[in-house]
Protein backbone atom coordinates (compact mmCIF):
# COMPACT_ATOMS: atom_id res chain seq x y z
CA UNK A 1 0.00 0.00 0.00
CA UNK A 2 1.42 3.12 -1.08
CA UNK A 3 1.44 6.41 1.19
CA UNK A 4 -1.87 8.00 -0.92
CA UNK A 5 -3.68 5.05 -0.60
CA UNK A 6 -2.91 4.54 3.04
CA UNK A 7 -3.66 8.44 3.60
CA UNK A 8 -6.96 7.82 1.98
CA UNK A 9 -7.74 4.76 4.34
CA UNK A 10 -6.65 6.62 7.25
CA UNK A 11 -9.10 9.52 6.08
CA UNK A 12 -11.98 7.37 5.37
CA UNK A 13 -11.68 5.93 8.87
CA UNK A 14 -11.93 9.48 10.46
CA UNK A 15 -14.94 9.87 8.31
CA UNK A 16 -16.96 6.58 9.74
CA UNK A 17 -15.79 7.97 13.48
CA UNK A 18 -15.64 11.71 13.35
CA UNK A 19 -18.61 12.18 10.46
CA UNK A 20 -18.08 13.94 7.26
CA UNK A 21 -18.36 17.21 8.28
CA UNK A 22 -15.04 17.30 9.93
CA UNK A 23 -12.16 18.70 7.87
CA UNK A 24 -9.48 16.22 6.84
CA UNK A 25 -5.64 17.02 6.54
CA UNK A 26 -2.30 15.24 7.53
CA UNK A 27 -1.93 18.28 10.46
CA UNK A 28 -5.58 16.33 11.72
CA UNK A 29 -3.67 12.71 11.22
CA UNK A 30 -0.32 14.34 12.93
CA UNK A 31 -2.38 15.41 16.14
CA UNK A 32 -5.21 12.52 16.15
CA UNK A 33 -5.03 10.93 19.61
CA UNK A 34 -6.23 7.64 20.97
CA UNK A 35 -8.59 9.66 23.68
CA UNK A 36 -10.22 11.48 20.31
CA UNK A 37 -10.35 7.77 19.00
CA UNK A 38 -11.87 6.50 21.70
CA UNK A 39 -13.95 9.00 22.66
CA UNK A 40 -16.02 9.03 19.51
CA UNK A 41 -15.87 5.29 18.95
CA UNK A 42 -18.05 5.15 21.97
CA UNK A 43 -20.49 7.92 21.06
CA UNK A 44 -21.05 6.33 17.61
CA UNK A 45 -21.54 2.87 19.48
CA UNK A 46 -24.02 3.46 21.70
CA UNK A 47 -26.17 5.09 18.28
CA UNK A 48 -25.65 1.44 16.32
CA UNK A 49 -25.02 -0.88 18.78
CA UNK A 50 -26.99 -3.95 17.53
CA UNK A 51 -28.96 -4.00 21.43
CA UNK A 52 -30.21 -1.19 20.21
CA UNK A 53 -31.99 -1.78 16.84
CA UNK A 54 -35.52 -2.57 18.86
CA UNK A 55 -34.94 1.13 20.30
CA UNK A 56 -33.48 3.09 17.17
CA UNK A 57 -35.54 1.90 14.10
CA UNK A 58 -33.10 0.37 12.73
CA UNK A 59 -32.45 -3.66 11.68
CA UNK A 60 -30.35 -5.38 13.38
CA UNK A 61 -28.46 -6.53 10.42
CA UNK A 62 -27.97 -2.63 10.39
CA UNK A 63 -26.64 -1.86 13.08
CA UNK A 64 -24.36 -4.84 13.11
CA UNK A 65 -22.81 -3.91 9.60
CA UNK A 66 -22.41 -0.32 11.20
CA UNK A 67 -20.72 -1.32 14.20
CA UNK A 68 -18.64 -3.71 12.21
CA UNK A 69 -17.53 -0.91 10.61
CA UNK A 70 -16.55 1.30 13.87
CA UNK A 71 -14.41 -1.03 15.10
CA UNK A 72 -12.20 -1.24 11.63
CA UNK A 73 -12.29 2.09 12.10
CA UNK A 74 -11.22 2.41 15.41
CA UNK A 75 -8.44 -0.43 14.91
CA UNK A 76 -6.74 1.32 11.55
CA UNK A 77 -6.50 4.67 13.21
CA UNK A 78 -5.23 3.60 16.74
CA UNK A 79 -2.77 1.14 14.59
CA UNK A 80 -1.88 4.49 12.70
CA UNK A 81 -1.11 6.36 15.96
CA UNK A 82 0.51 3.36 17.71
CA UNK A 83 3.32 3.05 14.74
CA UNK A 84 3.53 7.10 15.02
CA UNK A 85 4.06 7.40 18.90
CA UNK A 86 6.35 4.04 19.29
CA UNK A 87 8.82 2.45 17.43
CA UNK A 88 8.46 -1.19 16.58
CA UNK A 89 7.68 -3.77 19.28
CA UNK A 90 10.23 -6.10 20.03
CA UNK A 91 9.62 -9.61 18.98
CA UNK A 92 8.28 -11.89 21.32
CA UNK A 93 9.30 -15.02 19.94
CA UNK A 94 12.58 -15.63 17.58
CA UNK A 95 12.33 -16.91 14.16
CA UNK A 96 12.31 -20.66 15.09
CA UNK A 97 11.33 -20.33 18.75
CA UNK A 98 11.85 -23.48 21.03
CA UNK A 99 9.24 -24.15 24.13
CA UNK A 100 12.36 -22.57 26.19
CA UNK A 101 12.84 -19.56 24.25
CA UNK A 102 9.26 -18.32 25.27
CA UNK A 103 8.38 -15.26 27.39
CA UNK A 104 8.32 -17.09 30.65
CA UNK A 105 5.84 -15.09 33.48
CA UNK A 106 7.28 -12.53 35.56
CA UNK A 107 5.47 -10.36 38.34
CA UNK A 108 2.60 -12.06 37.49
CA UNK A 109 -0.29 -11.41 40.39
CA UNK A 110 -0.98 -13.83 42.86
CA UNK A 111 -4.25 -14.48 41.63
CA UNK A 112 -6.21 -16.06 38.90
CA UNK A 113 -5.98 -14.22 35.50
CA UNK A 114 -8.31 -14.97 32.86
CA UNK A 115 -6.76 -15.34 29.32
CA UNK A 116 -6.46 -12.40 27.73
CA UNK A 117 -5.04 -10.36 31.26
CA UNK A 118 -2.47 -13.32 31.29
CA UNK A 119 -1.41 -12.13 27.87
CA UNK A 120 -1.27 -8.67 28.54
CA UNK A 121 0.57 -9.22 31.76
CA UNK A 122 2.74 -11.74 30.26
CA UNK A 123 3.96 -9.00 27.86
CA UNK A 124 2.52 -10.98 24.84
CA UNK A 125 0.03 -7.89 23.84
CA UNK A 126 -0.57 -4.67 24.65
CA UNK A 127 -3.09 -2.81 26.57
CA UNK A 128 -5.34 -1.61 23.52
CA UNK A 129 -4.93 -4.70 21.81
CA UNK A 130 -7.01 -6.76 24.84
CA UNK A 131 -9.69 -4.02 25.01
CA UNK A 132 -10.07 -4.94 20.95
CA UNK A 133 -10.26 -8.58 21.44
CA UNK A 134 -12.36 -7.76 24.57
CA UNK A 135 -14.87 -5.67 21.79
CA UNK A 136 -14.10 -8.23 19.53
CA UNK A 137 -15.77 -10.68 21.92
CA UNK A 138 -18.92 -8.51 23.50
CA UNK A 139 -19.56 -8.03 19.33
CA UNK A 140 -19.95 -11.75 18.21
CA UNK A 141 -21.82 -13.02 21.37
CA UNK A 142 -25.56 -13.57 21.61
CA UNK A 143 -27.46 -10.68 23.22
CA UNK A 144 -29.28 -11.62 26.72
CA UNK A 145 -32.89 -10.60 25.45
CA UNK A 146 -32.48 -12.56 22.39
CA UNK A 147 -31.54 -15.53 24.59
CA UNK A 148 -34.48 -14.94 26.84
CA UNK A 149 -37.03 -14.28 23.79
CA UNK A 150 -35.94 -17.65 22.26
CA UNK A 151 -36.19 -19.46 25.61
CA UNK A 152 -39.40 -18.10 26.06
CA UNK A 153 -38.48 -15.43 29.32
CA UNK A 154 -38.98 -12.64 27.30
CA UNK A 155 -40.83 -11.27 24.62
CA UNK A 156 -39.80 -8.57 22.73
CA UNK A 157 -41.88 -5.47 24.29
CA UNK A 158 -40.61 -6.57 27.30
CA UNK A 159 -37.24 -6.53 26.03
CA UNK A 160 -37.33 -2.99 24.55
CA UNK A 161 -38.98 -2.07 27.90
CA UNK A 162 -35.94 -3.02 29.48
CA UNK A 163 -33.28 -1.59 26.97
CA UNK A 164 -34.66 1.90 27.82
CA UNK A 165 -34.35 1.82 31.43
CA UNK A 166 -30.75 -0.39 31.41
CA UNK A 167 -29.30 2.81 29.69
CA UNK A 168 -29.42 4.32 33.49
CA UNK A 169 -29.77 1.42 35.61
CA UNK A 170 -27.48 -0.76 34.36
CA UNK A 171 -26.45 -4.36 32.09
CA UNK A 172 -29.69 -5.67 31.25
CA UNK A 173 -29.17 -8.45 33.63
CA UNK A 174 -30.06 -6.75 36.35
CA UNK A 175 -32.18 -4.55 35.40
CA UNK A 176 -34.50 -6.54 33.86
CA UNK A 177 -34.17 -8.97 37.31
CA UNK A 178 -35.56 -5.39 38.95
CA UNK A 179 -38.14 -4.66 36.72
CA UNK A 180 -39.91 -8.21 37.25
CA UNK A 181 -39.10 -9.53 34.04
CA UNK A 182 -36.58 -12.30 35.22
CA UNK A 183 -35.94 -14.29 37.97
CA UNK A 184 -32.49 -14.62 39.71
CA UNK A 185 -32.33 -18.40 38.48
CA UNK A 186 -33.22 -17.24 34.85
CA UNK A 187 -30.46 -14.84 34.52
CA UNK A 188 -27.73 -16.98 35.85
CA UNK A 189 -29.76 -19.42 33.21
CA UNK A 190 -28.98 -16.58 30.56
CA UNK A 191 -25.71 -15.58 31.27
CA UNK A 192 -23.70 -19.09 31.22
CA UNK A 193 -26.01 -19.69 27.88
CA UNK A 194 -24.02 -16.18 26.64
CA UNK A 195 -20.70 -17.41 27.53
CA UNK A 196 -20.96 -20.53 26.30
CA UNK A 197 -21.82 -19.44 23.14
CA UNK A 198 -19.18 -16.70 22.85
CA UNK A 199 -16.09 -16.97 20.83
CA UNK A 200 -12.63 -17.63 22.60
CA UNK A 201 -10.70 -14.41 22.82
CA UNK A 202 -7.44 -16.21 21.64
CA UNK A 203 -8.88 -17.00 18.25
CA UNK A 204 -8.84 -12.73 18.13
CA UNK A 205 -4.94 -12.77 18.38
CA UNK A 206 -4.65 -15.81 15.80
CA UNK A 207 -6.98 -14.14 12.98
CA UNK A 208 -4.53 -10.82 13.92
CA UNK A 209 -1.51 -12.58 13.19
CA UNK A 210 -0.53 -11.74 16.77
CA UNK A 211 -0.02 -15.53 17.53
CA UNK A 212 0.30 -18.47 16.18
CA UNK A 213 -1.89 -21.67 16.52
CA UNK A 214 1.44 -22.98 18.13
CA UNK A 215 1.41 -19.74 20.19
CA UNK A 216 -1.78 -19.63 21.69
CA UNK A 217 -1.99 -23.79 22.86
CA UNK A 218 1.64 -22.90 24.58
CA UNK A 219 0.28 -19.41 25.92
CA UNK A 220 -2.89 -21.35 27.01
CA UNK A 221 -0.79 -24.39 28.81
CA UNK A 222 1.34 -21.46 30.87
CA UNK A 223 -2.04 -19.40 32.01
CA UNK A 224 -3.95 -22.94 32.82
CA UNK A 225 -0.61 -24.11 35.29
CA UNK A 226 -0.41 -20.20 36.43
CA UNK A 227 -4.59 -20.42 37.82
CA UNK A 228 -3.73 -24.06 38.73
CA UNK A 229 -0.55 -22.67 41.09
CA UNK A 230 -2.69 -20.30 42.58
CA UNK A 231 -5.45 -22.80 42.93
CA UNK A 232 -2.90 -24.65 45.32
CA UNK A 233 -1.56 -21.68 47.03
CA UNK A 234 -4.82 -21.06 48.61
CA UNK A 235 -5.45 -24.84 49.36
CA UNK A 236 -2.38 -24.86 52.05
């Protein structure tokens, strides 16, 4: 990709986060900061987010395309500003790593880390690059009041009822749990239905090209025998 074409990707990024009113120039790519980035990637969100089709008119096929589309946006220009701010990352692994040539854990907390903390912790990613596969994650995961519609819990007035009122009270969860909709034991029900069906956040980091398949089963060994270490500490 040559520097016009990657100029022109860079501005049609700003355009899906920033709108096309804003005026576009290198000086704007030369100042952009990840706060800016951030900052409107999470106004535009909560306009498309596909929870939100009941509430906004939209379909949800919509407003999943849309947010699709946000969060390339948001990962070319905070890639853009992450290889203008810091040089190139060291390499974790060499060319032709053996198990011993790994990043082996160091400070790691004496507690239980899920997966993608162990990696940032571990030094294998950085801090914006967990909140992606975090996003990444949320994205591709059943909604609750879908669940609960198809299980019969819910229907879908009931479900728009409870969108409205989460936006102050809280994850939908809960509120809905408050508002008489759910039970206790329905929610629970709900919730290990959502993260069972959820995508595993190392398969982010392998369609990245941040790991290997090789990678991620040795990366997944070492955070399974950190958890099971702690496991033991605390059964002394």
């Amino acid at each position: 990709m040559n520097r016009l074409e990657k100029e022109d990707r860079l501005f049609e990024a700003c355009r899906v986060l920033f709108g096309h009113e804003i005026e576009l120039s290198r000086e704007f790519l030369c100042y952009l900061q990840d706060e800016g980035v951030t900052s409107a990637f999470r106004k535009k969100a909560m306009e498309v987010h596909p929870d939100r089709a009941l509430i906004s008119g939209f379909s949800k096929q919509h407003c999943q395309d849309e947010f699709v589309s946000l969060q390339t946006a948001c990962h070319v220009l905070r890639r853009h500003i992450a290889s203008r701010n810091n040089p190139p990352r060291r390499e974790i692994y060499s060319a032709k790593p053996q198990d011993n040539q790994y990043l082996q854990p160091n400070d790691l907390p004496a507690e239980k880390l899920l997966f993608g903390r162990f990696l940032y912790r571990m030094g294998v990613i950085e801090w914006r690059q967990l909140l992606m596969a975090l996003t990444w994650q949320k994205s591709g995961r059943p909604r609750i009041g879908e669940l609960g519609i198809s299980l019969g819990f819910l229907d879908r007035n009931s479900v728009v009822a409870i969108l409205k009122k989460s936006v102050k009270t809280g994850p939908f969860g809960v509120t809905a749990q408050g508002m008489g909709f759910l039970t206790a034991s329905e929610v629970h029900e709900l919730l290990l239905r959502q993260k069972r069906q959820e995508k595993k956040i190392g398969q982010f980091f392998v369609e990245k090209g941040l790991l290997s398949t090789r990678e991620l089963s040795i990366l997944l060994g070492k955070c399974k025998a950190h958890n099971r270490q702690i496991e033991l500490l605390y059964e002394r």
